[in-house]
C-alpha atoms as a PDB file:
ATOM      1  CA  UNK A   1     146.050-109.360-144.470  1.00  0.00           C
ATOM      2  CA  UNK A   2     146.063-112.051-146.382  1.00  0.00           C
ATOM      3  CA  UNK A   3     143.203-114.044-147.980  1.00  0.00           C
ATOM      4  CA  UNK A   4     143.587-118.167-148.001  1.00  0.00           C
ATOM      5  CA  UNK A   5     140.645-118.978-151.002  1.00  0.00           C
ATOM      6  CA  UNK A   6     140.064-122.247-151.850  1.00  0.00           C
ATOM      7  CA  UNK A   7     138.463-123.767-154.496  1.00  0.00           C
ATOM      8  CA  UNK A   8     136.401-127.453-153.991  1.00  0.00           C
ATOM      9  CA  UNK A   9     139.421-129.332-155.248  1.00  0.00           C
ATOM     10  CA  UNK A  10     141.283-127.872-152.125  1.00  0.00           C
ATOM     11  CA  UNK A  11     143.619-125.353-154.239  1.00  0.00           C
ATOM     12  CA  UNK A  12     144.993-122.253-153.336  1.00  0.00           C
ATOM     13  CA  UNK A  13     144.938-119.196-155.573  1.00  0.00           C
ATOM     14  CA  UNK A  14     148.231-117.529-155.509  1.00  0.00           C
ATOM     15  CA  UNK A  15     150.048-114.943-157.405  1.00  0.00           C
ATOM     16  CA  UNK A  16     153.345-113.631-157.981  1.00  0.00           C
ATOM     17  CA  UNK A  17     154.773-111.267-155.542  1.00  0.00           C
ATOM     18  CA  UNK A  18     155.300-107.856-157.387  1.00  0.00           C
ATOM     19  CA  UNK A  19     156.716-104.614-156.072  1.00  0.00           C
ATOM     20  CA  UNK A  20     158.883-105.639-153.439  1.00  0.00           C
ATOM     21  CA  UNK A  21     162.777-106.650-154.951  1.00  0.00           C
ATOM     22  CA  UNK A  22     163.460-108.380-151.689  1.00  0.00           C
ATOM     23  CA  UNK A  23     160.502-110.813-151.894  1.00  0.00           C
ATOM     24  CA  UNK A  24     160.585-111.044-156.487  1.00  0.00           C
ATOM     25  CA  UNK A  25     160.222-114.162-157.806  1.00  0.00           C
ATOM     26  CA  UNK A  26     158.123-115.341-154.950  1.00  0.00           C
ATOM     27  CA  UNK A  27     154.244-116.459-154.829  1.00  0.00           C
ATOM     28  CA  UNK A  28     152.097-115.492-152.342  1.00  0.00           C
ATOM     29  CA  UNK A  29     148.398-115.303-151.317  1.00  0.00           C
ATOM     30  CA  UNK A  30     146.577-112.490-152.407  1.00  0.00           C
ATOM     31  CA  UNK A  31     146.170-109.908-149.833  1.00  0.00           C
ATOM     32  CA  UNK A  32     147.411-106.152-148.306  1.00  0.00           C
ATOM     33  CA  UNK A  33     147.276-103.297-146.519  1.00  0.00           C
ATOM     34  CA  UNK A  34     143.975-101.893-143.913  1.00  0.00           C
ATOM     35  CA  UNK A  35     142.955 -98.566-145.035  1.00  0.00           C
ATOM     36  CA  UNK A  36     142.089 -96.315-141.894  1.00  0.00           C
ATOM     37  CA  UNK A  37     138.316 -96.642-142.545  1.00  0.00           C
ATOM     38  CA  UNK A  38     138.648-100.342-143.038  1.00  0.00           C
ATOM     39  CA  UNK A  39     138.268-103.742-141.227  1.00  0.00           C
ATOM     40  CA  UNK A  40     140.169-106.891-142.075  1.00  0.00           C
ATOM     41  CA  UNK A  41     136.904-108.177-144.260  1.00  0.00           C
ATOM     42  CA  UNK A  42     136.798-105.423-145.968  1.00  0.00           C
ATOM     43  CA  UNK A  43     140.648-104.676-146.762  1.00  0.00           C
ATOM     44  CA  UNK A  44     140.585-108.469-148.165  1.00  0.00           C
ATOM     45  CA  UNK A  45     137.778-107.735-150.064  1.00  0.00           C
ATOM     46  CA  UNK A  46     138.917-104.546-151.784  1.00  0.00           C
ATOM     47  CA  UNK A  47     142.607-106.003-151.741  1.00  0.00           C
ATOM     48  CA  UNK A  48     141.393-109.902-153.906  1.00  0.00           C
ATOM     49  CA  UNK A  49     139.186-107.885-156.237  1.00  0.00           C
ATOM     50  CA  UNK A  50     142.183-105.578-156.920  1.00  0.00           C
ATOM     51  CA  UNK A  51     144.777-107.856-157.349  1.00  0.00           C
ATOM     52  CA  UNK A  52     143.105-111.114-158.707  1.00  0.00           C
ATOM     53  CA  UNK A  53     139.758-109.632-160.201  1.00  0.00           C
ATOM     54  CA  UNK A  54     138.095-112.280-157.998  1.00  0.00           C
ATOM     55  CA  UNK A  55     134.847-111.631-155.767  1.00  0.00           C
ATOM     56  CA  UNK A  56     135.646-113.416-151.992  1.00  0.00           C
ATOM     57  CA  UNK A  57     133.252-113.893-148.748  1.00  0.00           C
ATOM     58  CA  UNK A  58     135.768-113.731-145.673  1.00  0.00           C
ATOM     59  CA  UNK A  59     135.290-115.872-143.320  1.00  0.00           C
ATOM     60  CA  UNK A  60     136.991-117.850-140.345  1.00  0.00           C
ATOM     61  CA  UNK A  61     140.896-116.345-139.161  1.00  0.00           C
ATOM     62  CA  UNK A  62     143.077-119.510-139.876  1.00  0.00           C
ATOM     63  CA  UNK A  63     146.592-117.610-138.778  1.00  0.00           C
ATOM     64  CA  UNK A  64     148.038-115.383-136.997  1.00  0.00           C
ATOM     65  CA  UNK A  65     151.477-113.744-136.907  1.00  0.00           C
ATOM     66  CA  UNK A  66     154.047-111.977-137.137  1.00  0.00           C
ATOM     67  CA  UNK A  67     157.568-112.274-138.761  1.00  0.00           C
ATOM     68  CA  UNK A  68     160.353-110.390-138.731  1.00  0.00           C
ATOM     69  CA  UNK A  69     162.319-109.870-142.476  1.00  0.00           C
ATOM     70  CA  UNK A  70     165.684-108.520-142.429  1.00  0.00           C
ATOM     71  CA  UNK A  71     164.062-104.899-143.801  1.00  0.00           C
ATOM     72  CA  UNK A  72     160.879-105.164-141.649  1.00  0.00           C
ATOM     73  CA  UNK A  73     158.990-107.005-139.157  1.00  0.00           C
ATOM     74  CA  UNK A  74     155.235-107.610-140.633  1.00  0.00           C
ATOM     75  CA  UNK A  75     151.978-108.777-138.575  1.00  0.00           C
ATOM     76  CA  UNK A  76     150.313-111.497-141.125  1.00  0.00           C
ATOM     77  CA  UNK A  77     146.447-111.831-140.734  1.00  0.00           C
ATOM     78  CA  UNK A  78     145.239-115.277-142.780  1.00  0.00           C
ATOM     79  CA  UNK A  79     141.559-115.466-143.394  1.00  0.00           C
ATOM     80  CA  UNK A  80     139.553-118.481-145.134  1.00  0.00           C
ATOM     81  CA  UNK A  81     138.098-116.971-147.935  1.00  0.00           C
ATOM     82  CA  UNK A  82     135.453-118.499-150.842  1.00  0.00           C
ATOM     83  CA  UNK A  83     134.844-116.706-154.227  1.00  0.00           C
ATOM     84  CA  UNK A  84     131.442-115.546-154.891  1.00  0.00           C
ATOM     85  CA  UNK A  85     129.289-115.020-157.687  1.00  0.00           C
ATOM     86  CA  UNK A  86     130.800-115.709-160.712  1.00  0.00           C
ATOM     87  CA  UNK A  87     133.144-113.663-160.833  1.00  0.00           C
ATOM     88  CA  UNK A  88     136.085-113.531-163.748  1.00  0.00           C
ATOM     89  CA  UNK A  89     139.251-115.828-164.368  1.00  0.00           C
ATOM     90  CA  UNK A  90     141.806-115.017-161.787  1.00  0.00           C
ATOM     91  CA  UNK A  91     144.076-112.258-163.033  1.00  0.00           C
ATOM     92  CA  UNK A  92     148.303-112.862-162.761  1.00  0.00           C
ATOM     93  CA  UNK A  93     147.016-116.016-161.072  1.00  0.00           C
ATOM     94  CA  UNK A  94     146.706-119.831-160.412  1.00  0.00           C
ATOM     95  CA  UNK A  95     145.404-122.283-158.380  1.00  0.00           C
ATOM     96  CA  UNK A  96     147.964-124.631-156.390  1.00  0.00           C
ATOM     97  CA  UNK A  97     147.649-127.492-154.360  1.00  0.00           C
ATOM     98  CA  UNK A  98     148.948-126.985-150.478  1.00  0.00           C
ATOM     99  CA  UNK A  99     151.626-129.586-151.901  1.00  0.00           C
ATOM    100  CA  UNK A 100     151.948-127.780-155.147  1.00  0.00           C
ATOM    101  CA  UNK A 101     152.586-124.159-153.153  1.00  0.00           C
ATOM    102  CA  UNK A 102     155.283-125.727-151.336  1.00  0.00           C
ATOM    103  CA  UNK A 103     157.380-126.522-154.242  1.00  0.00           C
ATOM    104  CA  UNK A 104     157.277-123.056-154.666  1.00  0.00           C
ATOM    105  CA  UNK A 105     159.625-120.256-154.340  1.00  0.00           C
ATOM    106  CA  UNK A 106     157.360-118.070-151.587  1.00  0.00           C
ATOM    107  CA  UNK A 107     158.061-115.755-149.003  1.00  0.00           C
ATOM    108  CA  UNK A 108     159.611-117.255-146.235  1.00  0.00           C
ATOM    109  CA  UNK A 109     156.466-116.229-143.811  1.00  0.00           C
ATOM    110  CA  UNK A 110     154.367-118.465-145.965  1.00  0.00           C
ATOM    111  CA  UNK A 111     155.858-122.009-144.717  1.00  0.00           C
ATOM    112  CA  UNK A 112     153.729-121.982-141.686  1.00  0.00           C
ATOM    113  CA  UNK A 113     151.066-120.045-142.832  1.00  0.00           C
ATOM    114  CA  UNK A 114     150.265-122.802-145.334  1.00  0.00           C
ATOM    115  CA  UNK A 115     150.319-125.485-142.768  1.00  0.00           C
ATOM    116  CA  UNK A 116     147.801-123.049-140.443  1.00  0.00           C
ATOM    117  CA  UNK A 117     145.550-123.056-143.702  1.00  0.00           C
ATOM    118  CA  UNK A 118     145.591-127.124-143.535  1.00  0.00           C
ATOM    119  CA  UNK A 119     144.742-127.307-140.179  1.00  0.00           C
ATOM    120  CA  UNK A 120     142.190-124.782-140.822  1.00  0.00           C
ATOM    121  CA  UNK A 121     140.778-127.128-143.609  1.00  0.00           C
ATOM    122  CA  UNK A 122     140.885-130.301-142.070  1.00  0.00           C
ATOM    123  CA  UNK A 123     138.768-128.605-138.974  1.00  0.00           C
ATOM    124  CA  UNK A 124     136.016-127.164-141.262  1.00  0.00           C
ATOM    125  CA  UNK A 125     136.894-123.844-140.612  1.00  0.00           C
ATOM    126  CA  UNK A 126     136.525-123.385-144.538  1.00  0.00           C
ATOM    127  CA  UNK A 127     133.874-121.010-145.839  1.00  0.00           C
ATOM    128  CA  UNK A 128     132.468-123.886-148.115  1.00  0.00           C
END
């Protein structure tokens, strides 16, 4: 699961990857696993607020896929998400421009996924 928020200048928040030496060095959106009692809204939900500190409202699926890493093979779940009340500074964070992201060192999943998240924004499937 992975959560695509962003802000009204059309930024992405992303972090850096941590805990997995195959995929250091790397940004990615903030996401993770389902818990057996959960649903994607409210792994995301649980998952942002962990990771970032940030409050999100899931909305629309923009992507999804899977992709096969040498190690594993992973099924990625993209959802447009917007923060929500006012929720504190972004923790091991930043926001980054589609543009910006792509500059990036990221995970190689995260090539298309960004484009999905475009195309997502340019229909209106945004939460905004």
């Amino acid at each position: 699961m992975l959560a695509a928020i962003v802000d009204e200048r059309g930024r992405l928040l992303i972090q850096p990857r941590t805990g997995d030496p195959a995929l250091a060095r790397t940004w990615e959106l903030p996401g993770g696993k389902i818990l057996p009692e959960e649903d994607h809204a409210a792994a995301l939900v649980r998952e942002v607020e962990e990771e970032t500190g940030v409050a999100v409202r899931v909305g629309e699926l923009a992507a999804a896929m899977c992709h096969a890493y040498p190690e594993r093979r992973v099924a990625l779940y993209v959802y447009m998400c917007e923060t929500i009340g006012t929720g504190r500074p972004p923790r091991w964070a930043r926001w980054a421009s589609p543009r910006e992201y792509r500059a990036m060192p990221m995970p190689e999943a995260n090539g298309p996924i960004v484009e999905a998240i475009e195309r997502s924004l340019v229909a209106g499937l945004d939460t905004r």
